[in-house]
Structures are given as C-alpha cells and as structure tokens.
C-alpha atoms as a PDB file:
ATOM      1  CA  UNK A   1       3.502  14.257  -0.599  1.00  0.00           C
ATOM      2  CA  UNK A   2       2.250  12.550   2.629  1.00  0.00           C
ATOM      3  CA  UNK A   3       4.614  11.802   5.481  1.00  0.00           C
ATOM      4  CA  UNK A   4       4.279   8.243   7.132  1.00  0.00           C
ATOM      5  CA  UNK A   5       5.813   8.144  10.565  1.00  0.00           C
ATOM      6  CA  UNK A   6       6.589   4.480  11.336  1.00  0.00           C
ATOM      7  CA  UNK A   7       6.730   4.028  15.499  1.00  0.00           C
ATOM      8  CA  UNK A   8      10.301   1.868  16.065  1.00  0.00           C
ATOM      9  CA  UNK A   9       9.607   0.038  19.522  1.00  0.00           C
ATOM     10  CA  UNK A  10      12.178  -2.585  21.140  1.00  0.00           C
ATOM     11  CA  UNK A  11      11.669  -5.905  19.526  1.00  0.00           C
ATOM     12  CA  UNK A  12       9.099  -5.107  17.159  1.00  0.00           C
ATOM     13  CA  UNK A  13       8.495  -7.450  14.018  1.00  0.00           C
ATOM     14  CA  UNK A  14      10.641  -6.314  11.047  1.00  0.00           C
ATOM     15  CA  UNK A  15       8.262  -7.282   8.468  1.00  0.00           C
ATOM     16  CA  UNK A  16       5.263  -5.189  10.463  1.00  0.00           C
ATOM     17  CA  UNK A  17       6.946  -2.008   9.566  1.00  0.00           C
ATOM     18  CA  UNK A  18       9.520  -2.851   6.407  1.00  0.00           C
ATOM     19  CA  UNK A  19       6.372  -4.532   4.509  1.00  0.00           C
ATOM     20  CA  UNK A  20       3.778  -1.409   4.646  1.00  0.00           C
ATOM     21  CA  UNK A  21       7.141   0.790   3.944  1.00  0.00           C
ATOM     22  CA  UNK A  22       7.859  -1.099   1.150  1.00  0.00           C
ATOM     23  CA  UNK A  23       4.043  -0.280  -0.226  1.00  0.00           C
ATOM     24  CA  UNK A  24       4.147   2.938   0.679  1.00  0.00           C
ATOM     25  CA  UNK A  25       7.539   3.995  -1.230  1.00  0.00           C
ATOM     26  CA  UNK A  26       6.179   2.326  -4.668  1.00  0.00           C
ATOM     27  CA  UNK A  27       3.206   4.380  -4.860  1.00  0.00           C
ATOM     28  CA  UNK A  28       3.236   6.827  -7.224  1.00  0.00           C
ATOM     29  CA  UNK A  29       1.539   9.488  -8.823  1.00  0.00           C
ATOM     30  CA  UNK A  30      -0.198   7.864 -12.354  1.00  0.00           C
ATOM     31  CA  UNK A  31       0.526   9.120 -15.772  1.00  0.00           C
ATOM     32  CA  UNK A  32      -1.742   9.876 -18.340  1.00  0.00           C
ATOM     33  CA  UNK A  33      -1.435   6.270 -19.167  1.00  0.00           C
ATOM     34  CA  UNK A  34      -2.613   5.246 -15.624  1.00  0.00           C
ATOM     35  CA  UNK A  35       1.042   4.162 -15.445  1.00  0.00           C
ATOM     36  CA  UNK A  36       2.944   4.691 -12.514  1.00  0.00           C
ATOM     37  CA  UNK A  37       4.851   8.010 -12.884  1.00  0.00           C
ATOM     38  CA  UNK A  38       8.248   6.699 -10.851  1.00  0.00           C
ATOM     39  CA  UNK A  39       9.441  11.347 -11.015  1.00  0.00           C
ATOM     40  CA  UNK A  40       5.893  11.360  -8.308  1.00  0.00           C
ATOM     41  CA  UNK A  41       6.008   9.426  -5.228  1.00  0.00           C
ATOM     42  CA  UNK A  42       3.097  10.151  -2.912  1.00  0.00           C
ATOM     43  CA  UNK A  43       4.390   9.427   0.292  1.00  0.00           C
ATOM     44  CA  UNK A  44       7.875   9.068   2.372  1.00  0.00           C
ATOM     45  CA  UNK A  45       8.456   7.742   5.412  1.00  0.00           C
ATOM     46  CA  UNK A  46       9.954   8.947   8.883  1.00  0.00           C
ATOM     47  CA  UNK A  47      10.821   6.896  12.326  1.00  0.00           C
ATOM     48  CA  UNK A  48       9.344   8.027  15.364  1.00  0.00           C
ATOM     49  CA  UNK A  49      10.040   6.275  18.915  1.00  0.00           C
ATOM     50  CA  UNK A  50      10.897   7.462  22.465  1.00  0.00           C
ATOM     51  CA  UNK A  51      14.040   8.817  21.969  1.00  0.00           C
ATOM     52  CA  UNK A  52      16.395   8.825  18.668  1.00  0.00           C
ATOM     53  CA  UNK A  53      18.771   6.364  18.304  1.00  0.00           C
ATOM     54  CA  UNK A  54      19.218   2.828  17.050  1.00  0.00           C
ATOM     55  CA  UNK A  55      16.369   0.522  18.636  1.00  0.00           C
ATOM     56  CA  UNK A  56      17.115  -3.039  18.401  1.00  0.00           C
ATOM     57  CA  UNK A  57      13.861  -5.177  16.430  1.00  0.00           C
ATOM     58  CA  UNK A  58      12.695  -8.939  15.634  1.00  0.00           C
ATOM     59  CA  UNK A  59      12.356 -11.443  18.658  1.00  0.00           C
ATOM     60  CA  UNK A  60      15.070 -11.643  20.960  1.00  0.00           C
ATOM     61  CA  UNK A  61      16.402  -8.239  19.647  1.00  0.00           C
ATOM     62  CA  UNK A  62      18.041 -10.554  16.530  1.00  0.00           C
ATOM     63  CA  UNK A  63      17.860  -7.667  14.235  1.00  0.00           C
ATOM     64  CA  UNK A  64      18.382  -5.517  12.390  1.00  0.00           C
ATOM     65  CA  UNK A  65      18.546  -2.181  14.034  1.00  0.00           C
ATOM     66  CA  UNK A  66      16.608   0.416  13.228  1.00  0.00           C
ATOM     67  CA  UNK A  67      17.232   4.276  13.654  1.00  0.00           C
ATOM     68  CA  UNK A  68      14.112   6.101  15.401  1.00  0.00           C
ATOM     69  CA  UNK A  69      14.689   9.872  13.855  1.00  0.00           C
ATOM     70  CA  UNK A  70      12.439  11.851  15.663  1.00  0.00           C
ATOM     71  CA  UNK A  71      11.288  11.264  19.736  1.00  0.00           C
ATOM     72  CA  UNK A  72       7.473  11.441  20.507  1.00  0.00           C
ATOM     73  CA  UNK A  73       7.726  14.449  21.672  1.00  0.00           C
ATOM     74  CA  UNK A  74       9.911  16.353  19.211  1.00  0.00           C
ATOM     75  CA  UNK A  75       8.163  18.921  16.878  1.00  0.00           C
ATOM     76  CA  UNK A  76       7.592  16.661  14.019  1.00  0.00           C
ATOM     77  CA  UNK A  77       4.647  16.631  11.689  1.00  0.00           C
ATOM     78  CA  UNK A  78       3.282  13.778   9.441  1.00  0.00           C
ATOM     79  CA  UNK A  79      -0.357  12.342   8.185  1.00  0.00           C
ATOM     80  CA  UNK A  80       0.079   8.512   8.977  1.00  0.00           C
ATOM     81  CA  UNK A  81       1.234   6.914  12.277  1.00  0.00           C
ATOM     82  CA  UNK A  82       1.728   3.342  11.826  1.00  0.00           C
ATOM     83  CA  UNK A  83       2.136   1.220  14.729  1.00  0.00           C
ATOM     84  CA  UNK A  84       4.159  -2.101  14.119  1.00  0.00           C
ATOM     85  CA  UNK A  85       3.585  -5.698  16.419  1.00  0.00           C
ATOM     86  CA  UNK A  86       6.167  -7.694  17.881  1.00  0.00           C
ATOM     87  CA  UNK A  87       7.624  -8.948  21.446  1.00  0.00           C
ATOM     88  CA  UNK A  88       7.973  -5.637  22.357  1.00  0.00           C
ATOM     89  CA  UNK A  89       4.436  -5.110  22.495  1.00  0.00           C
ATOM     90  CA  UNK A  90       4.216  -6.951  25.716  1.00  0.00           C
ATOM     91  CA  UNK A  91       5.486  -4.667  28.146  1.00  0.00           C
ATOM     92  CA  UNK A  92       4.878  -2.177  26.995  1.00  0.00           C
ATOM     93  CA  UNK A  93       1.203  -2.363  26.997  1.00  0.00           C
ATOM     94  CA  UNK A  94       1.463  -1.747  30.910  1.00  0.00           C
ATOM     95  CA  UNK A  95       4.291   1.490  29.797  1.00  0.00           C
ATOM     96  CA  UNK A  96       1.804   4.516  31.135  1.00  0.00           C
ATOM     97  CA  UNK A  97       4.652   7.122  29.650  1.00  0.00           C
ATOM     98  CA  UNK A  98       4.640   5.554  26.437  1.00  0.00           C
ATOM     99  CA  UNK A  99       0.812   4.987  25.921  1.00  0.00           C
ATOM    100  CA  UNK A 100       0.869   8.449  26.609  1.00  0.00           C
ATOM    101  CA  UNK A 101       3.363   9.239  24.063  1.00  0.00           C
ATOM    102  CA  UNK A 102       1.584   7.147  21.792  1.00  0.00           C
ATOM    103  CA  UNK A 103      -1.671   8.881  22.369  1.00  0.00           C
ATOM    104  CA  UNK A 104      -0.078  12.061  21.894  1.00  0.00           C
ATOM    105  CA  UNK A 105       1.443  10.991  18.343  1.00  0.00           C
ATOM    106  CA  UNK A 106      -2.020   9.333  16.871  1.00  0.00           C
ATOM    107  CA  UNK A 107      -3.654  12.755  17.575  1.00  0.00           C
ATOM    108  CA  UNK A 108      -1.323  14.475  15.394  1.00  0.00           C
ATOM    109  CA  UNK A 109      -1.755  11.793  12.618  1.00  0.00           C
ATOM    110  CA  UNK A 110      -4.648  12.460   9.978  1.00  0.00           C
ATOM    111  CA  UNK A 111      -4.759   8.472   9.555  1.00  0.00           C
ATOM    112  CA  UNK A 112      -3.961   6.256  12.152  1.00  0.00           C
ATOM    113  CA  UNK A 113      -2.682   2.717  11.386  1.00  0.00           C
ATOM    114  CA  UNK A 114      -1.805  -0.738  13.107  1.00  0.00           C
ATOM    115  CA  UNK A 115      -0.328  -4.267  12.221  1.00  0.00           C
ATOM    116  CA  UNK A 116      -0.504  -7.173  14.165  1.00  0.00           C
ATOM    117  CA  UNK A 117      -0.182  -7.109  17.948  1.00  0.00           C
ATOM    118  CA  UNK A 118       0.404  -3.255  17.743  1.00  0.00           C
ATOM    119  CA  UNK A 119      -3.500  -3.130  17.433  1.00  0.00           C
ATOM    120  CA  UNK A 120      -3.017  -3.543  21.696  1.00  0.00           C
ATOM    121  CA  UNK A 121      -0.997  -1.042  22.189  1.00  0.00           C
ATOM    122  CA  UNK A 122      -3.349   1.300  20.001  1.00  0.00           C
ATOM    123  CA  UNK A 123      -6.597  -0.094  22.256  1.00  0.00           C
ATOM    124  CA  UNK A 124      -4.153   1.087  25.569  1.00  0.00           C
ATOM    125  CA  UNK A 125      -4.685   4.472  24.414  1.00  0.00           C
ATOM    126  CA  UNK A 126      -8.667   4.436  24.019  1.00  0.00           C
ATOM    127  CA  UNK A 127      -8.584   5.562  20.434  1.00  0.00           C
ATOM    128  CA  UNK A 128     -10.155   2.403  19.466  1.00  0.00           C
ATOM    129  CA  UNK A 129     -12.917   2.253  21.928  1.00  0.00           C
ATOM    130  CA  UNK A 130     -16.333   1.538  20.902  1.00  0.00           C
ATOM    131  CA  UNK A 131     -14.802   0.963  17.282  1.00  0.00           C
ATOM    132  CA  UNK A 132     -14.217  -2.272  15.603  1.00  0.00           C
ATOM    133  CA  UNK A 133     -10.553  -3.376  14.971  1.00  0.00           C
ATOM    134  CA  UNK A 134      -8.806  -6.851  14.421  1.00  0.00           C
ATOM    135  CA  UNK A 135      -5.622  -8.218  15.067  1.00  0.00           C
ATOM    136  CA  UNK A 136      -3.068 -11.158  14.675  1.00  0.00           C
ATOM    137  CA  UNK A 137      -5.191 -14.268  15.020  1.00  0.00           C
ATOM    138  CA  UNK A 138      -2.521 -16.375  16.690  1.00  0.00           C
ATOM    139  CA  UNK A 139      -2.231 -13.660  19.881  1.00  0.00           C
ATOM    140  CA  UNK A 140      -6.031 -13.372  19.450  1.00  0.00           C
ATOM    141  CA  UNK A 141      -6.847 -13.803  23.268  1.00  0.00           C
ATOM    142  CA  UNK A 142      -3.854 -11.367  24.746  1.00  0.00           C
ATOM    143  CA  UNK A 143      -4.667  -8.523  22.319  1.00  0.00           C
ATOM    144  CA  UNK A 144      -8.479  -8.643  23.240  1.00  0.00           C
ATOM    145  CA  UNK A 145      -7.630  -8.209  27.376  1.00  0.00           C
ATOM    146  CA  UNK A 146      -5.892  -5.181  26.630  1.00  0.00           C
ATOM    147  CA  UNK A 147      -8.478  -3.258  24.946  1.00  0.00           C
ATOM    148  CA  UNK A 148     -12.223  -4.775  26.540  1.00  0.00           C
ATOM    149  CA  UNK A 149     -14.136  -1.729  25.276  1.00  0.00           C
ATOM    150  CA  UNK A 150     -13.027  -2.067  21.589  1.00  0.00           C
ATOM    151  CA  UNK A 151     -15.323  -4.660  19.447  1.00  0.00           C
ATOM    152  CA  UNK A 152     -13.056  -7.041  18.269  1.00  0.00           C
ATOM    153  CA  UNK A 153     -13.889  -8.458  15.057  1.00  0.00           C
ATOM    154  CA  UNK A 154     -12.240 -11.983  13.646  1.00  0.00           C
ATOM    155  CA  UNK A 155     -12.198 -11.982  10.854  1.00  0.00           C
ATOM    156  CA  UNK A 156     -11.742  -9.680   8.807  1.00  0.00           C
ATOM    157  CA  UNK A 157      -7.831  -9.671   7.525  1.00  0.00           C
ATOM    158  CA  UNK A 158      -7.796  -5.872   8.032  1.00  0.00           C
ATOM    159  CA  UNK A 159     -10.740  -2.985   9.208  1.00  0.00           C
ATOM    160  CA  UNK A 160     -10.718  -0.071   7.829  1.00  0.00           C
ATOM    161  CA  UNK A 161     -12.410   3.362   9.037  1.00  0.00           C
ATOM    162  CA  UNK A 162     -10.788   5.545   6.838  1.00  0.00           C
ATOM    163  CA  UNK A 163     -13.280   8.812   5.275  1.00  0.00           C
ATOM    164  CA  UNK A 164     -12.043   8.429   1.866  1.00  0.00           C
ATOM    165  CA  UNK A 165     -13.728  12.019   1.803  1.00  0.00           C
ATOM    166  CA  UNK A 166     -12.054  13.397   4.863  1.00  0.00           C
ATOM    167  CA  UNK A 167      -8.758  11.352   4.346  1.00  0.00           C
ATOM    168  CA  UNK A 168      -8.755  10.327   7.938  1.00  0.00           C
ATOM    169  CA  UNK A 169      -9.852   7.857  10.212  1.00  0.00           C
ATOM    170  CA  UNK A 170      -8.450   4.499  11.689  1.00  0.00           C
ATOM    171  CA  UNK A 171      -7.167   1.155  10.247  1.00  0.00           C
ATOM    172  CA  UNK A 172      -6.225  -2.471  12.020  1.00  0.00           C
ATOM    173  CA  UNK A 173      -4.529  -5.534  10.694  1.00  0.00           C
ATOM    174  CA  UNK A 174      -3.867  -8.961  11.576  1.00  0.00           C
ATOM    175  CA  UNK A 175      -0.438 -10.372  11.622  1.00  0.00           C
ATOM    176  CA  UNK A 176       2.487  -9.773   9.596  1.00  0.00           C
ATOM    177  CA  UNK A 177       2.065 -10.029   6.087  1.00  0.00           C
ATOM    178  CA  UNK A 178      -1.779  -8.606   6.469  1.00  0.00           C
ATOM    179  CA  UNK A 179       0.205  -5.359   7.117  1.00  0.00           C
ATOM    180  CA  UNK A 180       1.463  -4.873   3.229  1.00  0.00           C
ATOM    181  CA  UNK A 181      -2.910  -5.762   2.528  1.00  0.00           C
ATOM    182  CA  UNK A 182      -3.779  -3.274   4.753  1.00  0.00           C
ATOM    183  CA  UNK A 183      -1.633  -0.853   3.528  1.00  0.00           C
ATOM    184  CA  UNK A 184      -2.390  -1.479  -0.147  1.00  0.00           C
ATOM    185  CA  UNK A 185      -5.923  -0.583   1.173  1.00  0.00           C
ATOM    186  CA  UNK A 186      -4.782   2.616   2.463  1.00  0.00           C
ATOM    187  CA  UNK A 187      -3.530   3.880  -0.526  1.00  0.00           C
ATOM    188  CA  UNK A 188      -6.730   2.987  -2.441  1.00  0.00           C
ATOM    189  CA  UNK A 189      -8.579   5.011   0.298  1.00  0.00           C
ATOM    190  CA  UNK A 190      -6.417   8.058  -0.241  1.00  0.00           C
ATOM    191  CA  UNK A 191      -5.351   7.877  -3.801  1.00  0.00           C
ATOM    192  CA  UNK A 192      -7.231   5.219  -5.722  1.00  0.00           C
ATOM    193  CA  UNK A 193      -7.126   1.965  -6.964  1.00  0.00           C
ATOM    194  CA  UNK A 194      -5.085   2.390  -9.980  1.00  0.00           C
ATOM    195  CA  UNK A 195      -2.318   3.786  -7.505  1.00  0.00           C
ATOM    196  CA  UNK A 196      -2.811   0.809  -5.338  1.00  0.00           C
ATOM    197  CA  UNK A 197      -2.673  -1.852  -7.991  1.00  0.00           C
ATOM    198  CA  UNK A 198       0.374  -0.130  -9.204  1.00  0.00           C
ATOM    199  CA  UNK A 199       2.373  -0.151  -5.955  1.00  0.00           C
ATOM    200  CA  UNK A 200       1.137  -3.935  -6.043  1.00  0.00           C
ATOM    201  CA  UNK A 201       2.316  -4.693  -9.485  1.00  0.00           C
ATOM    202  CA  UNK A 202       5.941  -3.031  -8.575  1.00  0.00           C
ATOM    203  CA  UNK A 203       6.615  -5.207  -5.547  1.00  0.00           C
ATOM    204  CA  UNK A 204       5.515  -7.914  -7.558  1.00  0.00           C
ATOM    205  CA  UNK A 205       2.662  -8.871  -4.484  1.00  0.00           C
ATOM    206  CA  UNK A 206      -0.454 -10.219  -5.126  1.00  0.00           C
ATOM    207  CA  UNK A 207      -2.567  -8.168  -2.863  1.00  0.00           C
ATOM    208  CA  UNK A 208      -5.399  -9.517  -1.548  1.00  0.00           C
ATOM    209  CA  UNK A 209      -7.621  -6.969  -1.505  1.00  0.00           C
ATOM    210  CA  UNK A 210     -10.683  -8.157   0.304  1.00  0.00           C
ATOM    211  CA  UNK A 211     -10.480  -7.721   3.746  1.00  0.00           C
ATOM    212  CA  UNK A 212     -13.134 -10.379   4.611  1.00  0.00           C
ATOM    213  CA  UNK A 213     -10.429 -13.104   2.722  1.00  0.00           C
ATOM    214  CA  UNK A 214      -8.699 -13.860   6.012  1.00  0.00           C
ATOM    215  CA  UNK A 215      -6.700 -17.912   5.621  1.00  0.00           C
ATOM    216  CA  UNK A 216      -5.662 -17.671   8.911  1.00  0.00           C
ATOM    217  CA  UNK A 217      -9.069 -16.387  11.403  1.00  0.00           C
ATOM    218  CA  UNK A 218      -9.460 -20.040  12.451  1.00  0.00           C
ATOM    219  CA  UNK A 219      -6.345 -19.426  14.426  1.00  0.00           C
ATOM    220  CA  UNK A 220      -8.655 -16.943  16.610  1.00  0.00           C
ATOM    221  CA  UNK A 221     -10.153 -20.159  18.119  1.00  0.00           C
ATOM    222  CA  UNK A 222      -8.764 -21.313  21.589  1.00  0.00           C
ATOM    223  CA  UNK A 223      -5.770 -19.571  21.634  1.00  0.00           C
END
C-alpha cells in the first residue's frame, strides 16, 4: 500500500485536496474479474503541514478544518506529496521557512504532485525548473512570476512526468476539479488503467482522461 501525504496549508481549496483523496481511497486492487477488489486498497492518505493541529481551509478560512497529522519535519515516510491551491498560496510563496519545508518533503516523496495554484508554490522550490508544468488558467499570470525558469505550458489540463517504470517523477494540474483528472492519471501511471477506470466508475466521475482536453485554457488569455 502507498502512502499519500496531502500538505494542509491555511486557506487552501477544499476540493484541491478532498477531490484527489477521494480518487485515491477508491482504488483498489482488481480481481480476477478486473473488478475492483474493495478487501485491497492501494493507497491511504496522511496530512502533513507545519505543525499538527487543525488548519483552517477554503477562502476566507470558511471551512472546514482540517487536522495536519504529521509537521514537515517529523519522521514520517510516504510515496506521494500532493500539494493543494488556494488563498493561502499567496503568501506563502514569499514563506522562505516553508519553501524550505516544502522542498524538504518533495525529496522524500517518490511522486510529487500539484493542483491548481499549488503548482507556485512547487516552482518556489526549483523542483520544477527547466520542466514543463501547468496550472489554474484563471491565476495563469501570478503562478507564471513565481516560477520564470519552469516552461509553462497552457494547455494541457494536467502534465505528467511520471516513469511508469521507475514509479516516480512529477505531475501538475490546473484548477480544482482538474485535480480528481490528474489524479485518475496517477493511478493509471502506477497501477493501470483498469484500476483507474475503476476508482472512476466508484465515484461515479467521468474522468476525462486526456490531458490535452482542457474547456477552460482560454481563460490563460489576459488574465
């Protein structure tokens, strides 16, 4: 079983993190069937953040809470870091003691993953430099200044570097909703398709599964 460590930040979007967690705990080991074998799940899911405690999320801090379990720098281990969007992301781009926690946690990660604006706080560290990543379309212009050496691409709806043969590598989304895509696309990388479809089928989401289908890259335009 693989351990995804979702990072809690103040005012983060709920949906960023809830929506790939959601994907994650429905994927399951297949039966002989190709059926989804619900005794088998492949992956659960830990909070990581500065410190523990409850962290308040969604704009404003309207809610709900969320409990961060482990701090950055509490012996902890996990494969997937996934870095949420939000308000919050605007300070703390310019946070030097958390990029450097954050740093620290995507080196321990085998897989390395972002949704929306937390695709700036990932370029803050360098890991994406010289790499191609995207992000949410509508805060298009804000993410881009915070990471100039990273080649922005818009589209696609996600980007994904994953080594299917390594297991390992980095993945970007755009906003929101494109989180529960990209994740969908992680679990293909690391587990196959069937699994993927499967976790689809069970949260009853029609997963749009090429990355290139993006509705909403015009909003990239002038903003």
């Amino acid at each position: 079983m693989k351990t995804v460590a979702g990072v809690i930040i103040d005012h983060m979007a709920p949906m960023d993190l809830f929506g790939p967690v959601q994907a994650f705990n429905l994927a399951f080991a297949s039966d002989a069937h190709g059926a989804p074998d619900l005794q088998k799940p492949l992956y659960q899911t830990i909070t990581i953040g500065k410190e523990q405690g409850a962290v308040a999320t969604g704009n404003n801090g309207s809610g709900p809470a969320v409990i961060v379990d482990y701090g950055f720098w509490d012996d902890v281990e996990y494969d997937i870091l996934l870095i949420p969007g939000g308000t919050g992301t605007r300070s703390l781009v310019d946070d030097e003691k958390f990029i450097e926690s954050l740093q620290l946690a995507c080196n321990k990660a085998s897989v390395v993953a972002s949704v929306c604006t937390g695709a700036a706080l990932l370029a803050k560290t360098g890991i994406l430099n010289g790499k191609p990543a995207t992000t949410n379309k509508i805060a298009w212009s804000w993410v881009v200044e915070q990471g100039p050496k990273v080649n922005w691409h818009c589209p696609p709806r996600w980007v994904n570097l994953i080594d299917k043969q390594t297991q390992s590598g980095i993945i970007t989304s755009a906003g929101v909703s494109a989180g529960i895509d990209m994740t969908l696309a992680i679990i293909e990388a690391l587990d196959g398709e069937q699994i993927a479809n499967n976790a689809a089928e069970l949260m009853e989401y029609t997963w749009t599964n090429d990355p290139n289908n993006d509705p909403f890259s015009y909003l990239c335009d002038g903003l």
